[in-house]
Each structure stands twice: as structure tokens, then as C-alpha cells.
C-alpha atoms as a PDB file:
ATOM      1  CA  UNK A   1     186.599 -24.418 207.782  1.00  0.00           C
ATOM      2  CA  UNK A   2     182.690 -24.561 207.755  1.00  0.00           C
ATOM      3  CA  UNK A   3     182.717 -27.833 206.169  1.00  0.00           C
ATOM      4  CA  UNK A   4     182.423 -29.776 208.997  1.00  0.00           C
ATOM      5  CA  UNK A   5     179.291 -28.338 209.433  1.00  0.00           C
ATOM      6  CA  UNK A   6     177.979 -31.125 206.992  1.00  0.00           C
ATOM      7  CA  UNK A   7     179.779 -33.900 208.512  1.00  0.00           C
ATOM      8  CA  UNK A   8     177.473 -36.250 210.870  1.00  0.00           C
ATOM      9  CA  UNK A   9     178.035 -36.444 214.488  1.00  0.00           C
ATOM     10  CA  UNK A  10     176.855 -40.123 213.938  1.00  0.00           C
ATOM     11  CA  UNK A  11     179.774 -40.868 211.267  1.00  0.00           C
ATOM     12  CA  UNK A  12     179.297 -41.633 207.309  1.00  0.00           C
ATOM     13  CA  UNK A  13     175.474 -40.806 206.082  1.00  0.00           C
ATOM     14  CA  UNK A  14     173.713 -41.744 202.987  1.00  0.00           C
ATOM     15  CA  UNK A  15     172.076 -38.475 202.478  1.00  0.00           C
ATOM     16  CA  UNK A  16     173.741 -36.227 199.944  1.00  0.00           C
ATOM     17  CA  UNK A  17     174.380 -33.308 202.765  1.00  0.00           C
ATOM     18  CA  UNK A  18     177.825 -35.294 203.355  1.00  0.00           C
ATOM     19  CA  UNK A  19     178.985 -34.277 199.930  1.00  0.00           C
ATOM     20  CA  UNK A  20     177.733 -30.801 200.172  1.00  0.00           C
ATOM     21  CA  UNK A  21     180.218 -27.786 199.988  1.00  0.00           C
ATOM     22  CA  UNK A  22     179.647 -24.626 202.285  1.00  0.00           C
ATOM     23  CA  UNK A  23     179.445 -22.384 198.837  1.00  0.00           C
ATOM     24  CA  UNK A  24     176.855 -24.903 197.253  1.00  0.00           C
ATOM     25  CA  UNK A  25     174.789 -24.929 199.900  1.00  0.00           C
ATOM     26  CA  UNK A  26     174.738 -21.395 200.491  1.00  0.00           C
ATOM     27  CA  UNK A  27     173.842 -20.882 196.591  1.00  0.00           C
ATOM     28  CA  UNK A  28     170.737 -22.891 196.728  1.00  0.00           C
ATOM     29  CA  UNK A  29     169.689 -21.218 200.029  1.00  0.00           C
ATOM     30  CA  UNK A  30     170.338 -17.836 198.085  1.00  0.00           C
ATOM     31  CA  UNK A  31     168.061 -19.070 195.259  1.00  0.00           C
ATOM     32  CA  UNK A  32     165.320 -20.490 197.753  1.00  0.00           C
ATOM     33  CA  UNK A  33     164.647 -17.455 199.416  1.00  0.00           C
ATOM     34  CA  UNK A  34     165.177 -15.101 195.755  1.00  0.00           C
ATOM     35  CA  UNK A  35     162.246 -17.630 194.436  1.00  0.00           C
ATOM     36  CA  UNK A  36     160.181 -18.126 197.508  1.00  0.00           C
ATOM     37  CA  UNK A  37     160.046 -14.521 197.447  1.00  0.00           C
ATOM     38  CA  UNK A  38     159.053 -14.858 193.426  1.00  0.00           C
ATOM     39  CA  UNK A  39     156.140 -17.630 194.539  1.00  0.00           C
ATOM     40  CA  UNK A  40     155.127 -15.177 197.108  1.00  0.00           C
ATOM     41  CA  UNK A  41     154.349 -12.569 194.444  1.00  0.00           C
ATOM     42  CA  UNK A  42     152.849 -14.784 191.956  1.00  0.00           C
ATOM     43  CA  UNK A  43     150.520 -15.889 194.812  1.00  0.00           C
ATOM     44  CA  UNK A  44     149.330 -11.766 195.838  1.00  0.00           C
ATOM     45  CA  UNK A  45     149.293 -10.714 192.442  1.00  0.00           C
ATOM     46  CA  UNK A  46     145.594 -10.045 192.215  1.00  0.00           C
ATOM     47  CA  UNK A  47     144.454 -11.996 195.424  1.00  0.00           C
ATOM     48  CA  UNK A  48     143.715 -11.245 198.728  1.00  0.00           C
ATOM     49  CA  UNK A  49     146.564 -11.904 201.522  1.00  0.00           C
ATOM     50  CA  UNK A  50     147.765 -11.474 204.989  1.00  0.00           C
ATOM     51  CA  UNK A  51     151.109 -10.889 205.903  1.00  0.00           C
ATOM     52  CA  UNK A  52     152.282 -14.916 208.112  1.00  0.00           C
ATOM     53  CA  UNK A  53     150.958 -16.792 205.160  1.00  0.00           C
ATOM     54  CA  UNK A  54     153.035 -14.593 202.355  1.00  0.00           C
ATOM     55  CA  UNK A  55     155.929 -14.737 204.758  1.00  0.00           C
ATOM     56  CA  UNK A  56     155.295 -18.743 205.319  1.00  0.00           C
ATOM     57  CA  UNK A  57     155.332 -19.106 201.642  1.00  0.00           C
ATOM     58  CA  UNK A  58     158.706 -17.264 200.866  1.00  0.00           C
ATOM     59  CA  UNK A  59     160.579 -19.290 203.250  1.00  0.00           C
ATOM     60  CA  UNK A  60     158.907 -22.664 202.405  1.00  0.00           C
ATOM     61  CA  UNK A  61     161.537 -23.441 199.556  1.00  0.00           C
ATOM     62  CA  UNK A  62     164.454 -22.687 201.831  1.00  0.00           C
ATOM     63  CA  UNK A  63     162.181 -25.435 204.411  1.00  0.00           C
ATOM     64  CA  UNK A  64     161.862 -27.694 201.861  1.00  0.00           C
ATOM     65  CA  UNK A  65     165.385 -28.013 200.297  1.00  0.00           C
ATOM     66  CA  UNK A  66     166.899 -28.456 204.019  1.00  0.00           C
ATOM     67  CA  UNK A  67     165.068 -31.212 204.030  1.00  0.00           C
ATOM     68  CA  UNK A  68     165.425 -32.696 200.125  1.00  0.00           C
ATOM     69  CA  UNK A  69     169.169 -32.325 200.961  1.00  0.00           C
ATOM     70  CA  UNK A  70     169.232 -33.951 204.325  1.00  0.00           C
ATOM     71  CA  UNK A  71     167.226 -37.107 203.059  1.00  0.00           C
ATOM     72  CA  UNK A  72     168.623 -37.148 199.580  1.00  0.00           C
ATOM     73  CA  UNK A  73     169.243 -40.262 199.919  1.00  0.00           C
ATOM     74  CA  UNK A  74     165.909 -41.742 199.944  1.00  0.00           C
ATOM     75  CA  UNK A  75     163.645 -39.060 197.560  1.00  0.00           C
ATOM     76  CA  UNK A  76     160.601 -40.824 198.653  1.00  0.00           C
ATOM     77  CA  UNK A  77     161.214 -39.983 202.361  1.00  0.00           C
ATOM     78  CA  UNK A  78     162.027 -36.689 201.616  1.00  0.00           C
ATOM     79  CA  UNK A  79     158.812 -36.135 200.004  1.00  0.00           C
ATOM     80  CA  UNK A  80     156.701 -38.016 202.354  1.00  0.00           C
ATOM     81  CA  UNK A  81     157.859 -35.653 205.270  1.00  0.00           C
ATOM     82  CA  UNK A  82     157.206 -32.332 203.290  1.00  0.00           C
ATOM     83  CA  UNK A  83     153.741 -33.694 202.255  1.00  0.00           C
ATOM     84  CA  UNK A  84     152.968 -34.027 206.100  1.00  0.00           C
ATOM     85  CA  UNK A  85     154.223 -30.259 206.767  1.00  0.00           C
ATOM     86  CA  UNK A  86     151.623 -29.248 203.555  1.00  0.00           C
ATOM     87  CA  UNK A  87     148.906 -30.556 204.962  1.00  0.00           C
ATOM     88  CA  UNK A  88     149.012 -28.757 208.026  1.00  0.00           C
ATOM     89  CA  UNK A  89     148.439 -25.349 206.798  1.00  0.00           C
ATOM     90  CA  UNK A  90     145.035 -27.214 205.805  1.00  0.00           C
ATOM     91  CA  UNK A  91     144.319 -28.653 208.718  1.00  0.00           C
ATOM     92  CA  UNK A  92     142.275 -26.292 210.526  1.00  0.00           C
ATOM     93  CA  UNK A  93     141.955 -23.391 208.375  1.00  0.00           C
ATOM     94  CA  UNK A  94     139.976 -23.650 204.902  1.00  0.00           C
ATOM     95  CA  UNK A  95     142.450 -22.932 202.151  1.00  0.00           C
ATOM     96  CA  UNK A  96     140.894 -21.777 198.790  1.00  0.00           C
ATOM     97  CA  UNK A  97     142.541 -22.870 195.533  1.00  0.00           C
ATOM     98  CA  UNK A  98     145.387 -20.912 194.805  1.00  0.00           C
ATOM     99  CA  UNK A  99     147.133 -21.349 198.184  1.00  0.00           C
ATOM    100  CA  UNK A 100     147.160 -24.999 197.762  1.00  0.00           C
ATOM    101  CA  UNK A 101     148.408 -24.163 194.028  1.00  0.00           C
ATOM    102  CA  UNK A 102     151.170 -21.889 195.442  1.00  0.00           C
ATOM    103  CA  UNK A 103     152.034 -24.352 199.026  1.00  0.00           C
ATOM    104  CA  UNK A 104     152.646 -26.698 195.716  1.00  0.00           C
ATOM    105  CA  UNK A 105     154.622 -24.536 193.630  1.00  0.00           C
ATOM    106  CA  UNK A 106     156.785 -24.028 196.385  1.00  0.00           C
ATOM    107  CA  UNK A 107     157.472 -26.810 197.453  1.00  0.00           C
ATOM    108  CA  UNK A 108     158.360 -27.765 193.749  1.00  0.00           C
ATOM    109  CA  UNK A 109     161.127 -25.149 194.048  1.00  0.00           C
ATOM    110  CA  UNK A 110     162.154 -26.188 197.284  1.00  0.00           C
ATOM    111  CA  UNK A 111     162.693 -29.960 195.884  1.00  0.00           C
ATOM    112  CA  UNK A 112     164.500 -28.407 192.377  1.00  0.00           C
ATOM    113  CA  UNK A 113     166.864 -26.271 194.740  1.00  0.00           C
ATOM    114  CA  UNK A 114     167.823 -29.013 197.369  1.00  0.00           C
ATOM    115  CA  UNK A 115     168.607 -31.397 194.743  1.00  0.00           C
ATOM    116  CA  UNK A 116     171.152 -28.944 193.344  1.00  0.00           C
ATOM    117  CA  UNK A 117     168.914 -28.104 190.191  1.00  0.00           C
ATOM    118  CA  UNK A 118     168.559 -24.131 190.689  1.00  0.00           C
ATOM    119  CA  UNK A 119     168.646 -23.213 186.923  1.00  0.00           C
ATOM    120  CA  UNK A 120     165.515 -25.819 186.602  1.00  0.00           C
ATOM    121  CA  UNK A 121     164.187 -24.074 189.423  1.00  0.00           C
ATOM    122  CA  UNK A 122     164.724 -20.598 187.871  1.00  0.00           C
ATOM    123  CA  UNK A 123     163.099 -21.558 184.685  1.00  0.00           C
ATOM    124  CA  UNK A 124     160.037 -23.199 186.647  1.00  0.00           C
ATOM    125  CA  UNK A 125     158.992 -20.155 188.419  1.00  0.00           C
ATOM    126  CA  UNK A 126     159.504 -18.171 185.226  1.00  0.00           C
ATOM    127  CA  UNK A 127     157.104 -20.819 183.601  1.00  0.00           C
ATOM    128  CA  UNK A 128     154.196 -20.812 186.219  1.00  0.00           C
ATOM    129  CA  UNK A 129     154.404 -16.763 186.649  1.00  0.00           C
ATOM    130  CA  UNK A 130     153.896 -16.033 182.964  1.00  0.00           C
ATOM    131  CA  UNK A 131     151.245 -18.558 182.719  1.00  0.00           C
ATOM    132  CA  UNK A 132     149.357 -17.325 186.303  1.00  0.00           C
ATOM    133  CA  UNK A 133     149.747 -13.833 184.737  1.00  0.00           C
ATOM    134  CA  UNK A 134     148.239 -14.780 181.338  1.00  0.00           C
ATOM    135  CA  UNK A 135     145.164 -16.667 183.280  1.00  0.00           C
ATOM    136  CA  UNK A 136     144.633 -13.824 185.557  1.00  0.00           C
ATOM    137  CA  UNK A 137     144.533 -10.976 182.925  1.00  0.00           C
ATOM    138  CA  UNK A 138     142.646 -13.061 180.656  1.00  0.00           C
ATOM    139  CA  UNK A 139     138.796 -14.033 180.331  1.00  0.00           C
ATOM    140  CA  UNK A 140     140.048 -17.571 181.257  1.00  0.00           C
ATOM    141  CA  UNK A 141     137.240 -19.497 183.613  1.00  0.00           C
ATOM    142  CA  UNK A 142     135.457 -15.704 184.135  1.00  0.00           C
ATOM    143  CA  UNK A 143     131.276 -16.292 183.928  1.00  0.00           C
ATOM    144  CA  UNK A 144     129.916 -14.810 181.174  1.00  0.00           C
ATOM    145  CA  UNK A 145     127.528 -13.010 183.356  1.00  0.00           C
ATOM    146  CA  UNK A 146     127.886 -12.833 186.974  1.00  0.00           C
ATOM    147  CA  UNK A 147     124.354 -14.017 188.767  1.00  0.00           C
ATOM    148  CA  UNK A 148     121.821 -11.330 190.365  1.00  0.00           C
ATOM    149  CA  UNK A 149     119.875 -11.918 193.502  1.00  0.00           C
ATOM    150  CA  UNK A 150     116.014  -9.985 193.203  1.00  0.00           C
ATOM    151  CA  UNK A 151     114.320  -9.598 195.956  1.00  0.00           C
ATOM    152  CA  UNK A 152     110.331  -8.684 195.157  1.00  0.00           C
ATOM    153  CA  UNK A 153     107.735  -7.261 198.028  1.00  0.00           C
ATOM    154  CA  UNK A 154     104.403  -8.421 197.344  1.00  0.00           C
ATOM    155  CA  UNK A 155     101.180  -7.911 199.136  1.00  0.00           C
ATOM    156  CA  UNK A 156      99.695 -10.580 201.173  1.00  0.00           C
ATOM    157  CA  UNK A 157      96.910 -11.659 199.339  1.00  0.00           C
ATOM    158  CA  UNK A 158      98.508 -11.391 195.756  1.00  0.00           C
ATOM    159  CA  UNK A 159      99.018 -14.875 194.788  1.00  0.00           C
ATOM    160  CA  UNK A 160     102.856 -14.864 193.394  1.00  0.00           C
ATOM    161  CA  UNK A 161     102.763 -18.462 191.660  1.00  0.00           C
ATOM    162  CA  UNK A 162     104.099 -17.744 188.024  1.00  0.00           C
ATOM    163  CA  UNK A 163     103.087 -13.499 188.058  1.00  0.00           C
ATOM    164  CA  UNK A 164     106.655 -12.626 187.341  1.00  0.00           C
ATOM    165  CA  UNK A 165     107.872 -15.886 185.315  1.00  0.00           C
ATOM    166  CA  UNK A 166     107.179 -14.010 181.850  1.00  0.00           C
ATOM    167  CA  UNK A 167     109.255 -11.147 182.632  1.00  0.00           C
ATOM    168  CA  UNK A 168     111.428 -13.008 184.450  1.00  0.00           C
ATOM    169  CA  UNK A 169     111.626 -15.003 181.351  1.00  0.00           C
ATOM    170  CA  UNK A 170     112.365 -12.039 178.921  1.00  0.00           C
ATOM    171  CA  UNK A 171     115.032 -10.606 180.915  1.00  0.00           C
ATOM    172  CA  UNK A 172     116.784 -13.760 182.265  1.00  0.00           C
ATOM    173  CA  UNK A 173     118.750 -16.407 180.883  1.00  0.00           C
ATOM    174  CA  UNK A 174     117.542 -18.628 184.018  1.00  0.00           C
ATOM    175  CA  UNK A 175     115.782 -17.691 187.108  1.00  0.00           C
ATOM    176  CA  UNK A 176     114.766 -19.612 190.267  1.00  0.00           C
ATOM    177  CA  UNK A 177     112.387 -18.876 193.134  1.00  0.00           C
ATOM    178  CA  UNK A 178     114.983 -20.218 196.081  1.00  0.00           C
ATOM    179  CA  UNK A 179     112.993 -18.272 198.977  1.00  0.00           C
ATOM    180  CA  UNK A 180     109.633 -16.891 200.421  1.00  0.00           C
ATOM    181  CA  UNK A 181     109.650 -14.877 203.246  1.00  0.00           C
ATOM    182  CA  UNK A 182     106.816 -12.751 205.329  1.00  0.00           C
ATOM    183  CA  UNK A 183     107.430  -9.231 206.157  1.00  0.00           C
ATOM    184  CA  UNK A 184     106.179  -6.462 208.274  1.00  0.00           C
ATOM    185  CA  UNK A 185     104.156  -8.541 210.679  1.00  0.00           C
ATOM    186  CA  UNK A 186     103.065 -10.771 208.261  1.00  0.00           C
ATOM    187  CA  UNK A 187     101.419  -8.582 205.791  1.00  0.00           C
ATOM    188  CA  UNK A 188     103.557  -8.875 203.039  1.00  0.00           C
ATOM    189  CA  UNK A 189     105.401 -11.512 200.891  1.00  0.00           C
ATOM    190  CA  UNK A 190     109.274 -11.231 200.268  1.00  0.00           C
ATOM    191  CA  UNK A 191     109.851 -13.509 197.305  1.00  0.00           C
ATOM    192  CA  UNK A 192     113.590 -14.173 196.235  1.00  0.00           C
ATOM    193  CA  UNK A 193     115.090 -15.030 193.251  1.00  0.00           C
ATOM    194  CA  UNK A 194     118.156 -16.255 191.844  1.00  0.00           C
ATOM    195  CA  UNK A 195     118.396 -15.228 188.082  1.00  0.00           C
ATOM    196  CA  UNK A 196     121.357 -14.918 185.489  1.00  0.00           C
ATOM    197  CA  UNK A 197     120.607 -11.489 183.338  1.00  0.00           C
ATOM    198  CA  UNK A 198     120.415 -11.664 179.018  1.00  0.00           C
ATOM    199  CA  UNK A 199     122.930  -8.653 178.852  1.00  0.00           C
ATOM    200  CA  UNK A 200     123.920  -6.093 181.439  1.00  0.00           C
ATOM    201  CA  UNK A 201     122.090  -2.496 181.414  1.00  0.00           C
ATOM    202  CA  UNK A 202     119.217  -4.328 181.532  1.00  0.00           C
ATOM    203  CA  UNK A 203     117.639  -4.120 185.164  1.00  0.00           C
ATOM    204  CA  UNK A 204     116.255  -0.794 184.739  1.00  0.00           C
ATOM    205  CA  UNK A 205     113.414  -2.129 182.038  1.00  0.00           C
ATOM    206  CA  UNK A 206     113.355  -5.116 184.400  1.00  0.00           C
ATOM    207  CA  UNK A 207     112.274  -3.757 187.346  1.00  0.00           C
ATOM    208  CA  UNK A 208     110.094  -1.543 185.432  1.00  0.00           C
ATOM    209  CA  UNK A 209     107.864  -4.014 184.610  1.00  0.00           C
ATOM    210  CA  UNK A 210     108.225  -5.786 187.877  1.00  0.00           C
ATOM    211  CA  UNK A 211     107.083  -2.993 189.804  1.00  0.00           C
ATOM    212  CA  UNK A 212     103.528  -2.829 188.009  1.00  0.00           C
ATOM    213  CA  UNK A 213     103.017  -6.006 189.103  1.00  0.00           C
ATOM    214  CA  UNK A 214     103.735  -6.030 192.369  1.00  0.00           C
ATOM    215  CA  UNK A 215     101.803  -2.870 193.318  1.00  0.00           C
ATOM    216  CA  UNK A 216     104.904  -0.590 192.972  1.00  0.00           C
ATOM    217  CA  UNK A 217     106.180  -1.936 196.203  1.00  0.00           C
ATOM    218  CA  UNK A 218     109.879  -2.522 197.089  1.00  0.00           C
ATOM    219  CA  UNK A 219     111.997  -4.778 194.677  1.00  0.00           C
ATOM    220  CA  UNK A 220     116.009  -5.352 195.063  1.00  0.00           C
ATOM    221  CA  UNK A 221     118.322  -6.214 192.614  1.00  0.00           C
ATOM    222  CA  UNK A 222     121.856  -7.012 193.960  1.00  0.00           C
ATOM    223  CA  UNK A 223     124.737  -9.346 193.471  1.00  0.00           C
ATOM    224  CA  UNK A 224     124.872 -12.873 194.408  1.00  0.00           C
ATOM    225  CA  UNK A 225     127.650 -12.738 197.229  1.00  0.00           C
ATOM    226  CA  UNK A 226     129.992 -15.129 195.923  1.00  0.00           C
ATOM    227  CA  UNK A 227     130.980 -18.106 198.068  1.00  0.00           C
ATOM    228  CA  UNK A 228     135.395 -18.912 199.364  1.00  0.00           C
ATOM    229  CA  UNK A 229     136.547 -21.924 197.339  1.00  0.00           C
ATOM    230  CA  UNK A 230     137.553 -23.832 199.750  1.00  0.00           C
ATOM    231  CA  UNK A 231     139.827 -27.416 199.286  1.00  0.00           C
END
């Protein structure tokens, strides 16, 4: 009874829809939502979210095998138009790495479910959820020590050029004066550096030594805020 709902009002098509049964159809729609719902977790596990681009990226499978199905009969079309709709959830916002990654995976699924293939499909997002889980719990691409940004108050007529490279140099695998500043009406000097710590536990001695330089005046140590990968 529902089956002419896959016949063309404009007679015999070349797409694979006109061969479609109501049950198959409604079997890969099942398993494009059950894995656009799996993408959707792989893609928050670990990683901040919000709520329309999760939702976006269950349903995009079930988008993307509507159309595989429709234009089965030319593949390349059918991937063409979905390209098109991936690029505009990169059109105006920045999107860091893994979205793109995840838009990608799934619209893989999308094209595995509308060209009937849903045990491929199955075993794909098995694949890519093991291996994002064994990346993420791993020390895979970590730093192997996250940078430090010091901050050192000198007085005005101290002259800074090279008074704090040898400690600097002890306590520092690299270190780089990226800023100098004036403070409190011009009195003082605010000198900033960007350095990458020996070992951690170490910024105690550190500033320590710093301090007897600088005439015990104030010196910050903090994390180097780290910047959105954007694509």
C-alpha cells in the first residue's frame, strides 16, 4: 500500500528510490538515526557541545541517505549536493577539528545507509568510536609540557636586557620575551614571557630566584590560554 510512495509523479526514474521497498527504506532510516545518534556521542565524548549542533549531527545520516537514495543513480551528484550542505555549517561559524571530523563521519554513514549497506555502516561507526576512544584516553598528540605565561614587575630604571635569561635558562626548556609593558603611571616595567618549564613542581624555586632580582616585586606565573582550532 505505501509503495507508491516511491513511485515518481514524473513516471520511470533512474535513481534507485524506484526499486525501494517501504520495509527497506524504513530499516536504513532506523539505522541512520540509531548511528547518527552513535556519531553524536563519539563527537561529546570528552568535548565541549551545545545542544542544535549534537541534534544536527544525529539526524545528518538520515539527511544524507534521503538524498544517496534519491540520486542513486548518479553517486557523483549525490555527493556533490551533500558536500554543498557540509560546507555550510562552516560558512559563518569557525568549526574546530573534530566537528569537521564528525560532519564527515556522518555523512560517511549517511552514504553506507542510503546505498543499502547498513552492516558496513554498523561496523564503521564501531571502527571510528574505538579508535576516537583510544586517541582520547591516550597520550596521543598531548604536549609534553603545557607552556607557562610569566609575567615579571620590574622597576623603572632596572635595565631588564638578559637579568633573568640565566634563570630563565635553568628552569626552562625555551623562553621568549614576547611583551614589555609600563605600569602604574609609568614607573614600572611589566615584562612578559612565554616559556616551556624542565619538569612541573618547579615554579616555586623559579620564582624564588626571580624575585631577588627584580626587587621582590610582583611576578605571575599562569597558563598560556590555549587558542580554538579552527578549519
Amino acid at each position: 500500500m505505501f509503495d507508491s510512495t516511491f513511485t515518481s509523479v514524473f513516471g520511470t526514474a533512474d535513481s534507485l528510490v524506484g526499486a525501494v521497498s517501504t520495509a527497506d527504506f524504513l530499516l536504513c532510516c532506523v539505522f541512520s538515526v540509531v548511528l547518527g545518534a552513535a556519531c553524536a556521542g563519539v563527537y561529546m565524548f570528552r568535548h565541549s557541545y551545545s545542544k542544535n549542533f549534537v541534534v544536527t549531527l544525529a539526524l545528518l545520516p538520515l539527511i544524507v541517505q534521503m538524498v544517496i537514495t534519491l540520486v542513486n543513480g548518479n553517486l557523483g551528484a549525490g555527493i556533490a549536493v551533500m558536500g554543498v550542505f557540509n560546507l555550510v555549517r562552516f560558512r559563518s561559524i569557525p568549526g574546530s577539528a573534530k566537528d569537521i571530523g564528525s560532519v564527515f563521519l556522518a555523512m560517511a554513514i549517511g552514504l553506507a545507509t542510503g546505498m543499502g549497506f547498513i552492516v558496513l555502516a554498523c561496523v564503521f561507526t564501531v571502527v571510528v568510536a574505538v579508535v576516537n576512544l583510544l586517541f582520547v584516553l591516550t597520550p596521543f598528540g598531548k604536549p609534553r609540557e603545557p607552556g607557562k605565561t610569566l609575567r615579571i614587575t620590574i622597576p623603572e630604571d632596572l635595565e631588564y636586557d638578559g637579568v633573568f635569561d640565566e634563570v630563565l635558562a635553568r628552569y626552562a626548556v625555551e623562553s621568549e620575551l614576547t611583551e614589555v609593558t609600563t605600569t602604574n603611571m609609568g614607573s614600572l616595567f611589566q615584562l612578559t614571557y612565554q616559556l616551556r618549564l624542565r619538569q612541573p613542581g618547579i615554579e616555586k624555586a623559579m620564582i624564588d630566584e626571580l624575585r631577588c632580582l627584580n626587587g621582590n616585586l610582583k611576578i605571575t606565573l599562569g597558563m598560556t590560554p590555549a587558542g580554538r582550532e579552527t578549519l
